[in-house]
C-alpha atoms as a PDB file:
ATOM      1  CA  UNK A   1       0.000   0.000   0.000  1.00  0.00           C
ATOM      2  CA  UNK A   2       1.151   3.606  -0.661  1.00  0.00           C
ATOM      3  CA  UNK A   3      -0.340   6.407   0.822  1.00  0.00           C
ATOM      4  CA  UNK A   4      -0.514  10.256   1.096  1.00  0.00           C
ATOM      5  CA  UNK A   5      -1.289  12.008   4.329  1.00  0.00           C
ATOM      6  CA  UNK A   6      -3.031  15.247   3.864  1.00  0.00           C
ATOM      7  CA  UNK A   7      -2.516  17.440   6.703  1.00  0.00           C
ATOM      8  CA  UNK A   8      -4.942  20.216   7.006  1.00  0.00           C
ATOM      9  CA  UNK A   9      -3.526  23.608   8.957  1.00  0.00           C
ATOM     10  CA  UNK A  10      -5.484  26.426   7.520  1.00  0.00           C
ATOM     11  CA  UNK A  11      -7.860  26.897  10.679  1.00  0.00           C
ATOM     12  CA  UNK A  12      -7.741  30.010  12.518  1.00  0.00           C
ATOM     13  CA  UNK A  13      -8.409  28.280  16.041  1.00  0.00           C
ATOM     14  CA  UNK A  14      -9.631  31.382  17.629  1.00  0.00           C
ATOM     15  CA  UNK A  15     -10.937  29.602  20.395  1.00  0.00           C
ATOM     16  CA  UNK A  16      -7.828  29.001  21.974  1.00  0.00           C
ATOM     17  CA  UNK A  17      -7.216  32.888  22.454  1.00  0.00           C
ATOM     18  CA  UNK A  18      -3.929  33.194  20.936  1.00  0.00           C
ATOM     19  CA  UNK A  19      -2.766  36.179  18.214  1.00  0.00           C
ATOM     20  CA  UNK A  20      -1.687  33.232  15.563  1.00  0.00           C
ATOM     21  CA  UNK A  21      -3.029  29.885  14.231  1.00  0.00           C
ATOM     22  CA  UNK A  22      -3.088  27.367  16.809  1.00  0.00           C
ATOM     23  CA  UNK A  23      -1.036  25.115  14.499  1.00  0.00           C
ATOM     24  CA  UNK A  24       2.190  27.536  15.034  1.00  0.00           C
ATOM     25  CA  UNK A  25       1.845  27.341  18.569  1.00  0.00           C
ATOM     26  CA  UNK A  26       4.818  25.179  20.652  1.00  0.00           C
ATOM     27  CA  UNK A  27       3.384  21.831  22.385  1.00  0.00           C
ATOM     28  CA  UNK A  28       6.082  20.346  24.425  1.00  0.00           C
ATOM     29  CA  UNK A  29       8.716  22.712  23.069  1.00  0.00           C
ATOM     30  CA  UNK A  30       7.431  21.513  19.466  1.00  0.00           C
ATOM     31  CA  UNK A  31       5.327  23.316  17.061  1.00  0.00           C
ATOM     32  CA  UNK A  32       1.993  21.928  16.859  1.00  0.00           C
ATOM     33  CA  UNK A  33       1.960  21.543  13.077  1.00  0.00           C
ATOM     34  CA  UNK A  34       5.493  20.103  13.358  1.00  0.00           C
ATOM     35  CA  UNK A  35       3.941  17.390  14.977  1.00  0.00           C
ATOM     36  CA  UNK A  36       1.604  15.895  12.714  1.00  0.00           C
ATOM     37  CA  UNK A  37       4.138  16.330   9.887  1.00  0.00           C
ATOM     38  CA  UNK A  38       6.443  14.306  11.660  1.00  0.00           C
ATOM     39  CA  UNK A  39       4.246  11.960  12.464  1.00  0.00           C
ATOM     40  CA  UNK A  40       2.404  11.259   9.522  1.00  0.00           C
ATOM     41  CA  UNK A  41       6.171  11.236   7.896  1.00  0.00           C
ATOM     42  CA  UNK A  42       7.053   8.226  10.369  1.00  0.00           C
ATOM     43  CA  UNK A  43       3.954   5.972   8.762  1.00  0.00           C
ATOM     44  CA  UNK A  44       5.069   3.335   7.078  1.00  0.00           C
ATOM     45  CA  UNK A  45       4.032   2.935   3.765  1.00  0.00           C
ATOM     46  CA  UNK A  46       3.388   7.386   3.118  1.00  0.00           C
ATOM     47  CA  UNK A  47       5.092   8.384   0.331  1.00  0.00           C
ATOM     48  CA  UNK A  48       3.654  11.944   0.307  1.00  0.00           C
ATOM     49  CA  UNK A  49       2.757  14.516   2.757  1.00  0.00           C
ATOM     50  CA  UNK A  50       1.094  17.541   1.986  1.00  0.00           C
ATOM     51  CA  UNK A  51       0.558  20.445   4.369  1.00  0.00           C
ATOM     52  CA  UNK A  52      -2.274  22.652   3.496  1.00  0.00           C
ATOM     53  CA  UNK A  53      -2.058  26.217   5.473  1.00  0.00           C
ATOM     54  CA  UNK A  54      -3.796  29.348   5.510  1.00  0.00           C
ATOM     55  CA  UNK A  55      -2.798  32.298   2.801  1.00  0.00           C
ATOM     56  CA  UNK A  56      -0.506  34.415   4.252  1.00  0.00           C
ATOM     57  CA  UNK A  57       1.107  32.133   6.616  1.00  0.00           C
ATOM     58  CA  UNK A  58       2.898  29.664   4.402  1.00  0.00           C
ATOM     59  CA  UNK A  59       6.280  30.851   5.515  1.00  0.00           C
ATOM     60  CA  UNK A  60       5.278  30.620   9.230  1.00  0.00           C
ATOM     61  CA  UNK A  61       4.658  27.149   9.194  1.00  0.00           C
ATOM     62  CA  UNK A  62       7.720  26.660   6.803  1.00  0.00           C
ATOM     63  CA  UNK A  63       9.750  28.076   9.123  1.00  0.00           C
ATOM     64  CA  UNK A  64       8.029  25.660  12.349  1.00  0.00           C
ATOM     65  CA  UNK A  65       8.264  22.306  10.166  1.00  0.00           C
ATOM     66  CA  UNK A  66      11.663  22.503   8.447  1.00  0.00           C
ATOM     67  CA  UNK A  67      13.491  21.846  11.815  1.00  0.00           C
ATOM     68  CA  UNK A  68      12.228  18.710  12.305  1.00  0.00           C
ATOM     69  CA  UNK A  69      12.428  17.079   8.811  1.00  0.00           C
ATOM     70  CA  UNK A  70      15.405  14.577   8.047  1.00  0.00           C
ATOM     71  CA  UNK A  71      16.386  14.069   4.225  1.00  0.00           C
ATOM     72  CA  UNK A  72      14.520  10.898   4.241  1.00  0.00           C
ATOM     73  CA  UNK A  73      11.630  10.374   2.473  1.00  0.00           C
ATOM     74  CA  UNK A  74       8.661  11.470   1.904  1.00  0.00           C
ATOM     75  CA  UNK A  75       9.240  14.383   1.040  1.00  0.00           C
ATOM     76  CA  UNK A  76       6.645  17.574   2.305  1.00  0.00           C
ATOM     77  CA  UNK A  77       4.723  19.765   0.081  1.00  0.00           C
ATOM     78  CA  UNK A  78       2.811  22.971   1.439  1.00  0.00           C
ATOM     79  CA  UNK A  79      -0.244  24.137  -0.448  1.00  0.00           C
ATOM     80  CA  UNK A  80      -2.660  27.191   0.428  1.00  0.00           C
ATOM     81  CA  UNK A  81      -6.037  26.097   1.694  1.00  0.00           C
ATOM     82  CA  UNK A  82      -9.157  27.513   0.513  1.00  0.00           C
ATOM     83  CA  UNK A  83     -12.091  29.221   2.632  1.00  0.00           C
ATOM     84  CA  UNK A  84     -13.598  26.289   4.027  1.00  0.00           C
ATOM     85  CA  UNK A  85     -12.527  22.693   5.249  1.00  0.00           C
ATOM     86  CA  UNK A  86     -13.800  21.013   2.010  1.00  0.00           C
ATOM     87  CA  UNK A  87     -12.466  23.442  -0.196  1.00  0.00           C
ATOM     88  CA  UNK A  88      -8.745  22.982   1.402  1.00  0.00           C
ATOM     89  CA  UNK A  89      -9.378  19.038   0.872  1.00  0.00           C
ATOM     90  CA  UNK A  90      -9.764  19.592  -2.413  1.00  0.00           C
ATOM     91  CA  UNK A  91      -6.802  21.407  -3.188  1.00  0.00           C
ATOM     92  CA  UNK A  92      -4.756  18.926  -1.711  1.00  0.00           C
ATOM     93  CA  UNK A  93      -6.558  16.328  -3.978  1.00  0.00           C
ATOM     94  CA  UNK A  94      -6.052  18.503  -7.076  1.00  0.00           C
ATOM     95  CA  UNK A  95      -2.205  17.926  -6.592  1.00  0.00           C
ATOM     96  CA  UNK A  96      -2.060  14.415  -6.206  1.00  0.00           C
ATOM     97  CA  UNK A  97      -4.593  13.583  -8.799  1.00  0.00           C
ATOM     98  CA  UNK A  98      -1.705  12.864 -11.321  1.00  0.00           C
ATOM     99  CA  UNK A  99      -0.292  10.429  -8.601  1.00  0.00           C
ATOM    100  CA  UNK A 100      -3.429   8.991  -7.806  1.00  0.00           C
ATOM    101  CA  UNK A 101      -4.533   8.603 -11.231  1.00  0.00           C
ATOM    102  CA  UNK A 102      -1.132   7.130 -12.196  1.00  0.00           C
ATOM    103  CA  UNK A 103      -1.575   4.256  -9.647  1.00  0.00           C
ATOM    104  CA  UNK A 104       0.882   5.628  -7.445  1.00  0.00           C
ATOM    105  CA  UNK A 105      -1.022   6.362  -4.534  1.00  0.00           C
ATOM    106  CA  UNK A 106      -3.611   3.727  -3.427  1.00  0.00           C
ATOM    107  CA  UNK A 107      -4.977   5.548  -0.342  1.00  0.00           C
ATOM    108  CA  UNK A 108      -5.333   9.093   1.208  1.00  0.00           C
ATOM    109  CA  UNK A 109      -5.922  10.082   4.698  1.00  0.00           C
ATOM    110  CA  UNK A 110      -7.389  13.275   5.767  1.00  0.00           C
ATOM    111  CA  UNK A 111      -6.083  15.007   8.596  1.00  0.00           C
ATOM    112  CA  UNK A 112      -6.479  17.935  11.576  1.00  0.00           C
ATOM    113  CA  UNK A 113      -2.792  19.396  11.988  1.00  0.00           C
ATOM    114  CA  UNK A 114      -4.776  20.332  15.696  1.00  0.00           C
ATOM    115  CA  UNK A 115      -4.994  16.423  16.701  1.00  0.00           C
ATOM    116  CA  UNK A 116      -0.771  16.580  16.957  1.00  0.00           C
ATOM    117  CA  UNK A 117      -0.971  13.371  18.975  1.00  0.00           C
ATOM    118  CA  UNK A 118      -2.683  10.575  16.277  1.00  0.00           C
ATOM    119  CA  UNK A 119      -0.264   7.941  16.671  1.00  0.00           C
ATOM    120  CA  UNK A 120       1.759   6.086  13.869  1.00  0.00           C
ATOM    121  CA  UNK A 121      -0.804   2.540  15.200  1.00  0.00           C
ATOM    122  CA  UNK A 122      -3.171   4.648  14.449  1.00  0.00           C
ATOM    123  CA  UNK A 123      -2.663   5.807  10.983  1.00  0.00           C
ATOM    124  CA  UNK A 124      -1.731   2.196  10.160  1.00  0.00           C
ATOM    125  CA  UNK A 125      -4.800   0.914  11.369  1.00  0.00           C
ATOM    126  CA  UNK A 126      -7.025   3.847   9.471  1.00  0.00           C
ATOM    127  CA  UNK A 127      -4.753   3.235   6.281  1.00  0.00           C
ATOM    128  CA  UNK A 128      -5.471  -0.574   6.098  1.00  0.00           C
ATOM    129  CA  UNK A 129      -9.083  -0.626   6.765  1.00  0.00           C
ATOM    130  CA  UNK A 130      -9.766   1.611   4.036  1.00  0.00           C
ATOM    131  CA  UNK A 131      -7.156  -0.702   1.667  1.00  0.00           C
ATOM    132  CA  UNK A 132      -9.268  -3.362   2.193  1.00  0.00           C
ATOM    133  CA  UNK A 133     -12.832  -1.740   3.160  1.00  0.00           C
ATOM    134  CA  UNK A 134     -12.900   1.661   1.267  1.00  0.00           C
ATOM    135  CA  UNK A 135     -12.831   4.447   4.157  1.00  0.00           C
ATOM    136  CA  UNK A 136     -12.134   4.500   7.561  1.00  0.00           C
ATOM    137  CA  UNK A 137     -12.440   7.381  10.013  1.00  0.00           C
ATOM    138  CA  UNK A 138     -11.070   6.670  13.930  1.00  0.00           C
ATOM    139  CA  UNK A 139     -13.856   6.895  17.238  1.00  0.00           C
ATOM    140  CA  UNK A 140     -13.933   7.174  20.563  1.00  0.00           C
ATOM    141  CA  UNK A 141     -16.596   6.857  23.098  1.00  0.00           C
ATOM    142  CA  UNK A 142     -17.786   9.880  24.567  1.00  0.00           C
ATOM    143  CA  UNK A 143     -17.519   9.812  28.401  1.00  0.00           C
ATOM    144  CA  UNK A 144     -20.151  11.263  30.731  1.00  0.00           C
ATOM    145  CA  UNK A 145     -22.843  12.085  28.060  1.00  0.00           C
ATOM    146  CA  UNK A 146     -26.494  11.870  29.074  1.00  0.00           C
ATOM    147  CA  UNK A 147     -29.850  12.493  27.324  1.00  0.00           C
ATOM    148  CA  UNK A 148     -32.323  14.934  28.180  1.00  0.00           C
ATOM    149  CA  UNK A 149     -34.458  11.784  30.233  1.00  0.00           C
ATOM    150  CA  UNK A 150     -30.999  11.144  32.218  1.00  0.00           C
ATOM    151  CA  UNK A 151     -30.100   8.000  30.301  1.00  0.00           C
ATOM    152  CA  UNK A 152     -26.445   7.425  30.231  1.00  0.00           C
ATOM    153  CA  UNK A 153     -24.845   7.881  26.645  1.00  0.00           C
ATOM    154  CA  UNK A 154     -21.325   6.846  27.316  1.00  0.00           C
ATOM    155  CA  UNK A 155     -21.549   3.429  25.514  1.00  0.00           C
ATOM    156  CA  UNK A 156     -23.544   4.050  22.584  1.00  0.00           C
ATOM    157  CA  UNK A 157     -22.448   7.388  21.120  1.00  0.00           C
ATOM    158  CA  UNK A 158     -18.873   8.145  20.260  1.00  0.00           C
ATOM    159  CA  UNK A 159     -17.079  11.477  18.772  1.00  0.00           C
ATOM    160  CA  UNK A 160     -15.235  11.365  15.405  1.00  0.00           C
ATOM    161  CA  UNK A 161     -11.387  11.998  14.836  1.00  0.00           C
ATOM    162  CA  UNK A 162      -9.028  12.154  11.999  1.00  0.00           C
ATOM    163  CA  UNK A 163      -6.886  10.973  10.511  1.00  0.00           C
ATOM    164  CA  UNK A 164      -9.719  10.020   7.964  1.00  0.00           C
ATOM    165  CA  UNK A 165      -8.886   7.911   5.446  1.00  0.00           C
ATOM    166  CA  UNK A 166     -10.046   6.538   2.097  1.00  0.00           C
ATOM    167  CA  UNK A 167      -9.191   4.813  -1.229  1.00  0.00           C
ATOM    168  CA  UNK A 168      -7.434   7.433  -3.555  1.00  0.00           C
ATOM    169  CA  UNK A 169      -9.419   6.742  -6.195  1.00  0.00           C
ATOM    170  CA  UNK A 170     -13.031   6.868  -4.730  1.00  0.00           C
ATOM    171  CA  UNK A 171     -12.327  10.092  -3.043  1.00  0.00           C
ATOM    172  CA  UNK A 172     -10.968  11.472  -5.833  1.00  0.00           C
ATOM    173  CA  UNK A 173     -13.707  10.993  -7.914  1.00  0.00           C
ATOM    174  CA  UNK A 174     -16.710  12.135  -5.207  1.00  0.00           C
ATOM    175  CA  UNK A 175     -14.579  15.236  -4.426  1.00  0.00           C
ATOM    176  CA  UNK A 176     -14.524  15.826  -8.285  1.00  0.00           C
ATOM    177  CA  UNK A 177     -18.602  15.096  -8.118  1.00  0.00           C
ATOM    178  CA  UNK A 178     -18.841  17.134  -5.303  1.00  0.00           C
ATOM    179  CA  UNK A 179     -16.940  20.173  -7.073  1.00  0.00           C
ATOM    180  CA  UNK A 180     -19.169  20.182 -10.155  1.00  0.00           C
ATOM    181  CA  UNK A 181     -22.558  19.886  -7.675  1.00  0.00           C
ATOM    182  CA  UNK A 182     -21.197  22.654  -6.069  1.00  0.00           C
ATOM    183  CA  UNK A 183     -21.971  20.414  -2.586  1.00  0.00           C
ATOM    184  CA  UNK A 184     -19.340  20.966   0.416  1.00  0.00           C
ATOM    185  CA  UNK A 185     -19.368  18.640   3.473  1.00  0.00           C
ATOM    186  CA  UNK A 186     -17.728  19.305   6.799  1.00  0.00           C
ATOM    187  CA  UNK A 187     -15.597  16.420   7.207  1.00  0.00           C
ATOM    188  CA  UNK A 188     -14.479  14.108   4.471  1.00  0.00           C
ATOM    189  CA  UNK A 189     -16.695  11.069   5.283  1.00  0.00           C
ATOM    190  CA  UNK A 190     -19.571  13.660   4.358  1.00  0.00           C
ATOM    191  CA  UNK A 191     -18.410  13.010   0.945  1.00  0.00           C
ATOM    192  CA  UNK A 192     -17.930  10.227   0.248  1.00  0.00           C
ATOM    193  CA  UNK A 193     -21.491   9.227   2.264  1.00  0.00           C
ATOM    194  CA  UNK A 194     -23.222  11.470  -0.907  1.00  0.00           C
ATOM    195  CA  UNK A 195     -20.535  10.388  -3.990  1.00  0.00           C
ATOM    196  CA  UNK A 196     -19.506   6.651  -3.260  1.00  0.00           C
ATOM    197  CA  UNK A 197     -20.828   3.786  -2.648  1.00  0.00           C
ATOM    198  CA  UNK A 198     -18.426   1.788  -0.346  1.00  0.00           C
ATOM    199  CA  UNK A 199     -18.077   1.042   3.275  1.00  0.00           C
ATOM    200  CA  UNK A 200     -16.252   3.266   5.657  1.00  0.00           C
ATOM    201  CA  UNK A 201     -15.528   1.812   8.936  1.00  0.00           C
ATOM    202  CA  UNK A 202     -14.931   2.911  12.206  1.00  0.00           C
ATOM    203  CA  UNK A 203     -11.532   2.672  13.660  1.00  0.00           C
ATOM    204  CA  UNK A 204     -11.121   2.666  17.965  1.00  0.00           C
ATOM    205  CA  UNK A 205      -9.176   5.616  18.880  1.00  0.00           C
ATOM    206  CA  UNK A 206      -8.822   6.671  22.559  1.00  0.00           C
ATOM    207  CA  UNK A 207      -9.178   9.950  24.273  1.00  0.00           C
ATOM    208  CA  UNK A 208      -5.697  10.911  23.786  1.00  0.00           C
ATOM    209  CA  UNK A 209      -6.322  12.179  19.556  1.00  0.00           C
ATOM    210  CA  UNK A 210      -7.573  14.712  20.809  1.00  0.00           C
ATOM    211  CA  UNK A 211      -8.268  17.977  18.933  1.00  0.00           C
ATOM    212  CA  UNK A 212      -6.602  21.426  20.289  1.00  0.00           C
ATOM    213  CA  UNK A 213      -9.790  23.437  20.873  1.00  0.00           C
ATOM    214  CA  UNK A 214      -9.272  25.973  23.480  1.00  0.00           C
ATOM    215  CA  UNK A 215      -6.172  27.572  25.916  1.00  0.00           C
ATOM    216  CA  UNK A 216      -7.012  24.235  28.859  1.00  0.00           C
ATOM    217  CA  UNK A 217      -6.600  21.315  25.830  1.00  0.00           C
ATOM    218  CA  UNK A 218      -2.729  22.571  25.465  1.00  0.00           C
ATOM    219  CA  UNK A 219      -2.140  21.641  29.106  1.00  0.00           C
ATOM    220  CA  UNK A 220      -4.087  18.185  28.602  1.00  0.00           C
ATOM    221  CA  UNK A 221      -1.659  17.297  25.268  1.00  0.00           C
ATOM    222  CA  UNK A 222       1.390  18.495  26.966  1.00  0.00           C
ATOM    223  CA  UNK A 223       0.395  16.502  30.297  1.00  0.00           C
ATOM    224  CA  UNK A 224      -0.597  13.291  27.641  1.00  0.00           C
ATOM    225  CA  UNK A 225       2.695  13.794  26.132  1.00  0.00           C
ATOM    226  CA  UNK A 226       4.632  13.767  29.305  1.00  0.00           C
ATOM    227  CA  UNK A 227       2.494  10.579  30.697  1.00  0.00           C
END
């Protein structure tokens, strides 16, 4: 299997009360973006990474990756994003289209540079369930949820994660469907639910992918990290 990690960085993250991107910010000493690169660079079987990042910002996280790439393959590309999630998906796509189409990448994965602790297990697991299956997308049970009746939730509904991933060739061709519709989804399993027919699978995942919302989830990664 090869694969191509997309890792999506053009967010604002305003939430988290900082002057820049969330993605630029240091977790444990590391750049937050410089963490998923590295990580999705460590997968076996990725043979290209692409970085998609806000206008205007594409030498900021230049500057934040290239410390901590080695001259070992894959190699990273940066792209700018568009407006929207799905529009910064498709960009990515739009460049490795001639790969994809070429046969040289079998499956892409779709992912938030602001879940900086997916683990390499994890990507392999996502990456070979869609191989075989079509898609995958990683959950995790939601703790302490209860209905409006006070009926405990915990076991039966569960929150959905990236990395998200998805043979090349299928999402290629819904995102292309989805372009011409003029449809946009807010995560990539959106599309694929409308443009393909194939099974996408749930992955377990744990409370520890968890996404860099707000000022208090730094302190949980770094302590997570540290653990």
């Amino acid at each position: 299997m090869r694969a191509a990690v997309v890792v999506l960085a053009a967010g604002a993250g305003t939430r988290v009360g900082a002057e820049v991107n969330k993605v630029l910010l240091p977790l444990a000493g590391v750049p937050v973006v410089a963490h998923a690169v590295r990580t999705a660079r460590a997968v076996p079987g990725v043979v290209r990474v692409i970085v998609v990042v806000r206008d205007g910002e594409q030498d900021a996280v230049r500057t934040r990756v290239e410390p901590y790439l080695d001259l070992a393959p894959p190699e990273v590309a940066m792209i700018t994003g568009g407006e929207t999630r799905h529009l910064s998906e498709w960009a990515a796509l739009r460049l490795l289209a001639p790969a994809i189409e070429a046969g040289e990448v079998d499956v892409v994965a779709m992912h938030d540079a602001a879940r900086p602790l997916a683990s390499v297990p994890l990507y392999e697991d996502v990456l070979s369930t869609a191989e075989r299956v079509g898609g995958a997308i990683p959950v995790a049970l939601l703790d302490d949820l209860v209905s409006e009746d006070g009926a405990d939730l915990s076991d039966v509904l569960v929150g959905v994660q990236t990395p998200q991933a998805f043979r090349a060739g299928d999402l290629l061709a819904a995102h292309r469907a989805a372009a011409t519709d003029g449809f946009e989804a807010t995560d990539t399993a959106g599309i694929l639910a409308r443009y393909a027919d194939l099974v996408v699978a749930g992955v377990d995942s744990t409370e520890r992918n968890l996404k860099l919302t707000t000022a208090g989830d730094f302190a949980v990664a770094e302590a997570l990290i540290d653990g």
